[in-house]
N, C-alpha and C. Protein backbone atom coordinates (compact mmCIF):
# COMPACT_ATOMS: atom_id res chain seq x y z
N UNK A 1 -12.62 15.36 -2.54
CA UNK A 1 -12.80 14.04 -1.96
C UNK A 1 -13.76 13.23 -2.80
N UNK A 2 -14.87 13.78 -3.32
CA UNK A 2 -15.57 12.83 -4.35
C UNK A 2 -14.75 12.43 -5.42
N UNK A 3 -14.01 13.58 -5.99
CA UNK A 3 -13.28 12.18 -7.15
C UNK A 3 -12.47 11.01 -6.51
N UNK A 4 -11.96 11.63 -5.38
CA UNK A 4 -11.12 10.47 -4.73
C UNK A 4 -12.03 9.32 -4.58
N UNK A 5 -12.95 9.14 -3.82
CA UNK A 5 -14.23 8.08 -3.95
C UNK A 5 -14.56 7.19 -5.30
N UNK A 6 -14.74 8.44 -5.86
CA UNK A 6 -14.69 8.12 -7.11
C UNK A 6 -14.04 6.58 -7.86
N UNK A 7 -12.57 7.46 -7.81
CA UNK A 7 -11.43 6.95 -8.30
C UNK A 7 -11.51 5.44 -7.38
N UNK A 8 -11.92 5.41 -6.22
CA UNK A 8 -11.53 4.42 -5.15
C UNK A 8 -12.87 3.20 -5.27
N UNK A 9 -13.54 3.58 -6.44
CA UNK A 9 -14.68 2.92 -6.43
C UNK A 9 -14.62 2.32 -7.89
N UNK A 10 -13.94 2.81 -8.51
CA UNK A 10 -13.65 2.38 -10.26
C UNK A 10 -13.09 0.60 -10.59
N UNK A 11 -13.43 -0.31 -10.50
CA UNK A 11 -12.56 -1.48 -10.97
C UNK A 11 -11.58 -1.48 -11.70
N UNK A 12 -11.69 -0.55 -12.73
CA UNK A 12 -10.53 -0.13 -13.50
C UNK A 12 -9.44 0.16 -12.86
N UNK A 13 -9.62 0.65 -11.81
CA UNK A 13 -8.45 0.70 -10.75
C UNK A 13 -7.21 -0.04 -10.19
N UNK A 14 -6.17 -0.07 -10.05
CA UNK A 14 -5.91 -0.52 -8.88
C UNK A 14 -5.01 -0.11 -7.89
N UNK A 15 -4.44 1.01 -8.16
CA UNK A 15 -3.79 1.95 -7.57
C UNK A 15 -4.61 3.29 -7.19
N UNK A 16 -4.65 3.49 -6.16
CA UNK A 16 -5.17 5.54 -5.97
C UNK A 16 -4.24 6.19 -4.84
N UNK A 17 -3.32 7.26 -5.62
CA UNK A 17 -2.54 7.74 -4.50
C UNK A 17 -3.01 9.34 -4.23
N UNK A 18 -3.05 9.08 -3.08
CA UNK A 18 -4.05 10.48 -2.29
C UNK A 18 -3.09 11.61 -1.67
N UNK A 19 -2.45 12.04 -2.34
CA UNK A 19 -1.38 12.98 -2.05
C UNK A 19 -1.75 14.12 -1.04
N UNK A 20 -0.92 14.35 -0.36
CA UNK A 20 -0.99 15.14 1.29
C UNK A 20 -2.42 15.03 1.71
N UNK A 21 -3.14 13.74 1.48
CA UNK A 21 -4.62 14.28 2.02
C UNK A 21 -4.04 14.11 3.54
N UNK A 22 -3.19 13.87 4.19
CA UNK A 22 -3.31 14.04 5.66
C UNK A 22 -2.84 15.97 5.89
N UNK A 23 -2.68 16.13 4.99
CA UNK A 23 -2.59 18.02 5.51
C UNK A 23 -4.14 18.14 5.36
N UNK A 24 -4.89 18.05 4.67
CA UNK A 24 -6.62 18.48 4.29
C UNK A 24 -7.47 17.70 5.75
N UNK A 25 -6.53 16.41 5.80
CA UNK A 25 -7.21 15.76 7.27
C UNK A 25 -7.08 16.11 8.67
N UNK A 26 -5.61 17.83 8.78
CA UNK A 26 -5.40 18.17 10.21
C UNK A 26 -6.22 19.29 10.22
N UNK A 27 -5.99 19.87 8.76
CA UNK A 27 -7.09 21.01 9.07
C UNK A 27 -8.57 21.26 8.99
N UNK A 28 -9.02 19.68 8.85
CA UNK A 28 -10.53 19.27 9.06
C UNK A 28 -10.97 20.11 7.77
N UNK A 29 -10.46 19.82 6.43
CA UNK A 29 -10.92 20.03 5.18
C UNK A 29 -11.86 18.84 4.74
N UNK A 30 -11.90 17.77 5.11
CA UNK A 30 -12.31 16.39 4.92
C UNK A 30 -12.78 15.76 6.65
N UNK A 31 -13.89 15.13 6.59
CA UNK A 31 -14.10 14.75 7.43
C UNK A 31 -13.50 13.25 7.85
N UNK A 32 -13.01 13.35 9.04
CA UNK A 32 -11.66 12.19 9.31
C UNK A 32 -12.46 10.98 9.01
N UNK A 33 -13.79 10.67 9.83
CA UNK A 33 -14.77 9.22 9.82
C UNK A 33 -15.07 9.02 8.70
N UNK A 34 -15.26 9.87 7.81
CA UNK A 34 -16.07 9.65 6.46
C UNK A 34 -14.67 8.91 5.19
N UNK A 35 -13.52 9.40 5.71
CA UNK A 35 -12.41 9.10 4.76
C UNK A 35 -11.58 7.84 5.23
N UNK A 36 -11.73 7.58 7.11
CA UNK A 36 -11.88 6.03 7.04
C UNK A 36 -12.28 4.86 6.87
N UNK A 37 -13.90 5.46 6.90
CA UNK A 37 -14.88 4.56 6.50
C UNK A 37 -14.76 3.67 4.35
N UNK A 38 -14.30 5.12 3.76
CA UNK A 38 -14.32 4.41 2.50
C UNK A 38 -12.88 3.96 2.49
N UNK A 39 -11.97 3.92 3.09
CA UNK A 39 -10.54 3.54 3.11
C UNK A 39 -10.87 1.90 3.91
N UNK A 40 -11.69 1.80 4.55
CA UNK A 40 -11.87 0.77 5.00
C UNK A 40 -12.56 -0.40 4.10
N UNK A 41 -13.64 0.29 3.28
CA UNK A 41 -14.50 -0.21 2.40
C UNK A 41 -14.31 -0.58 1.44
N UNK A 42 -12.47 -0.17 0.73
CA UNK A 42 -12.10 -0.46 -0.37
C UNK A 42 -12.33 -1.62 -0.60
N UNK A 43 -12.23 -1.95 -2.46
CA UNK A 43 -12.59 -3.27 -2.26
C UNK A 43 -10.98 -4.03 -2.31
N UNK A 44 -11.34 -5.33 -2.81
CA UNK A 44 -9.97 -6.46 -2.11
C UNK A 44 -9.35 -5.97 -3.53
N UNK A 45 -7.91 -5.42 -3.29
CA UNK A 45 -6.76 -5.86 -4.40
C UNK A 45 -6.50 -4.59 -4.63
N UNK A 46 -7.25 -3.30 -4.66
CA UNK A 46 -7.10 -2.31 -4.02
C UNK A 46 -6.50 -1.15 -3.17
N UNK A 47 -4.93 -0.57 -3.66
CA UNK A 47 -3.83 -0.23 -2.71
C UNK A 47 -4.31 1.11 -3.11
N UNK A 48 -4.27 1.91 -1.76
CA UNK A 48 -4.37 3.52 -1.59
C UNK A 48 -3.37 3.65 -0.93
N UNK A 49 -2.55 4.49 -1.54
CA UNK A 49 -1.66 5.54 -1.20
C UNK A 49 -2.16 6.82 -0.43
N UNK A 50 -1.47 7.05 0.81
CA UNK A 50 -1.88 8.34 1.42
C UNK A 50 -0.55 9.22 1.90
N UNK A 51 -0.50 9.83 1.81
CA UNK A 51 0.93 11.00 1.73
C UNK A 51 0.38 12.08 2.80
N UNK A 52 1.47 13.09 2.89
CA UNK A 52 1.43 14.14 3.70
C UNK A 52 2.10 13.79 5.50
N UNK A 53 2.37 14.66 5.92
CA UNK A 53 2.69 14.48 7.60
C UNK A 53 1.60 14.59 8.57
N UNK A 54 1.79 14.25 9.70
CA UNK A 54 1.10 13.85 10.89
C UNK A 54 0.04 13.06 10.71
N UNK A 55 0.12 12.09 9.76
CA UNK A 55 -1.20 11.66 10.15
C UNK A 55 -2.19 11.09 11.49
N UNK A 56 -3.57 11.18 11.16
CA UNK A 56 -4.40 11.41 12.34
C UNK A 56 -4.51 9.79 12.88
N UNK A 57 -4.42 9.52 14.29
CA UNK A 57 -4.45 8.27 14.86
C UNK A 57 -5.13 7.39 13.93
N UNK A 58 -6.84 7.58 13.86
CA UNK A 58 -7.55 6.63 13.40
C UNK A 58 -7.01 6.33 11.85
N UNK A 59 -6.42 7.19 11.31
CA UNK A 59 -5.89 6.67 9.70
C UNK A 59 -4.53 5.69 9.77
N UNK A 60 -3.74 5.90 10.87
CA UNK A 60 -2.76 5.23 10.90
C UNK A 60 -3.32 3.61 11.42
N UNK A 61 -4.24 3.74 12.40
CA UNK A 61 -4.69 2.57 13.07
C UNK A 61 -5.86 1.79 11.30
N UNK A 62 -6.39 2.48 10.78
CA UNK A 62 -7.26 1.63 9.47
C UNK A 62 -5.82 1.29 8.92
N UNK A 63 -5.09 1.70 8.58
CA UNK A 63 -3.65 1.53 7.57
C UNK A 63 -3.15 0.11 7.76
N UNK A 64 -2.96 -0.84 6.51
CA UNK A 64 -2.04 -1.67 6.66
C UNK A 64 -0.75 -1.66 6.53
N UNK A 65 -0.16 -0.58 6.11
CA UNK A 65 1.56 -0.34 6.08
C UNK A 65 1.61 0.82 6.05
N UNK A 66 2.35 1.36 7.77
CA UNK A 66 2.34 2.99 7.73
C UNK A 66 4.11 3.25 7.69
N UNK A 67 4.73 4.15 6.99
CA UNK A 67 5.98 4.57 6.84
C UNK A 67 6.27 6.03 7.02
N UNK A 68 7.17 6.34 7.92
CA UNK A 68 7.64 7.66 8.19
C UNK A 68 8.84 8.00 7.01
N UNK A 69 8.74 8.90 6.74
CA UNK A 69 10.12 9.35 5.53
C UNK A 69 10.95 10.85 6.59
N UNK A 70 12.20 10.93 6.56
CA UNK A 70 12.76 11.70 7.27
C UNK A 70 13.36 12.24 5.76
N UNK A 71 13.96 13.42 5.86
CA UNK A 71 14.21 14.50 5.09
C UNK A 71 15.68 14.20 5.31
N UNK A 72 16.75 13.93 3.83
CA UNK A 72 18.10 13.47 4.26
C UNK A 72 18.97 14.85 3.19
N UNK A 73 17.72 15.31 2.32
CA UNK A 73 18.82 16.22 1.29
C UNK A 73 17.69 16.91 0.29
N UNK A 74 17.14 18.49 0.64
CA UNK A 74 16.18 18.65 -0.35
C UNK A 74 16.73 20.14 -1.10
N UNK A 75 16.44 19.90 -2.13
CA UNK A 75 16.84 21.09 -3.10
C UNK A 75 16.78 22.72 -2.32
N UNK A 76 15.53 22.91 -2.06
CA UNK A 76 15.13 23.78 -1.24
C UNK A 76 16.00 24.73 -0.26
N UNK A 77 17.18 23.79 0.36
CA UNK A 77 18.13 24.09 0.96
C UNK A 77 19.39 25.27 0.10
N UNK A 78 19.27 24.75 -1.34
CA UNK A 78 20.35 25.43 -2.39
C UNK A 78 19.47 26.41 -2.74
N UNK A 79 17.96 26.85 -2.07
CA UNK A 79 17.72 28.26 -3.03
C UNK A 79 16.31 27.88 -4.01
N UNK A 80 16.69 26.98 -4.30
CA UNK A 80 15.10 26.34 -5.53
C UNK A 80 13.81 26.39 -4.84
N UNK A 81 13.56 27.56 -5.97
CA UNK A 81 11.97 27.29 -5.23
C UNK A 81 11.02 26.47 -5.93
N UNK A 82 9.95 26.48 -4.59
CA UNK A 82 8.69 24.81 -5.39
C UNK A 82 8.63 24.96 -6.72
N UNK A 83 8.63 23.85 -7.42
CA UNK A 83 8.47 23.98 -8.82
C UNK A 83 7.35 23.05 -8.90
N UNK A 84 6.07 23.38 -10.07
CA UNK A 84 4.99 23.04 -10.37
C UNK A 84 5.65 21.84 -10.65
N UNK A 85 4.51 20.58 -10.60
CA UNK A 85 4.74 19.09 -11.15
C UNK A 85 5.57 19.07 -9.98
N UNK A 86 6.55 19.32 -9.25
CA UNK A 86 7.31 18.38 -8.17
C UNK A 86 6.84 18.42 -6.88
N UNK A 87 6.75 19.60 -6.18
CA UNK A 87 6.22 19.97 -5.00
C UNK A 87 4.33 20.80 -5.01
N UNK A 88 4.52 20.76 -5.91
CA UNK A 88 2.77 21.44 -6.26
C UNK A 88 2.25 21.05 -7.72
């Protein structure tokens, strides 16, 4: 989570995508207040990406555009297992 901060604090920035941090946020790997608070704090122009399922009320409620993705066709099904770089 500090590089994420990090990264979320850089001007050089303007993209930060935070991949499954809502799995690290159900199993209270990250503290939920502390990761809305700087999601809130970003500065203006500033788009964070947040990934993973269930996310937790208060992240959906800070969020300005929340999107559900439903599962229509995944490899996984034919036998392939996770492959580094795609799923990990």
């Amino acid at each position: 989570w500090a590089k994420a901060v990090e990264l979320i604090g850089d001007p050089s920035i303007s993209l930060v995508v935070l991949d499954e941090l809502n799995i690290a946020l159900r199993y209270d790997y990250l503290d939920l207040d502390k990761v809305v608070a700087a999601l809130k704090a970003r500065r203006e122009g500033l788009h964070v990406v947040v990934t993973g399922r269930n996310a937790k009320p208060a992240l959906v409620e800070a969020a300005d555009l929340v999107t559900e993705m439903g599962l229509t066709k995944h490899h996984f099904s034919a036998g392939v297992k996770a492959q580094q770089g795609i799923e990990f």
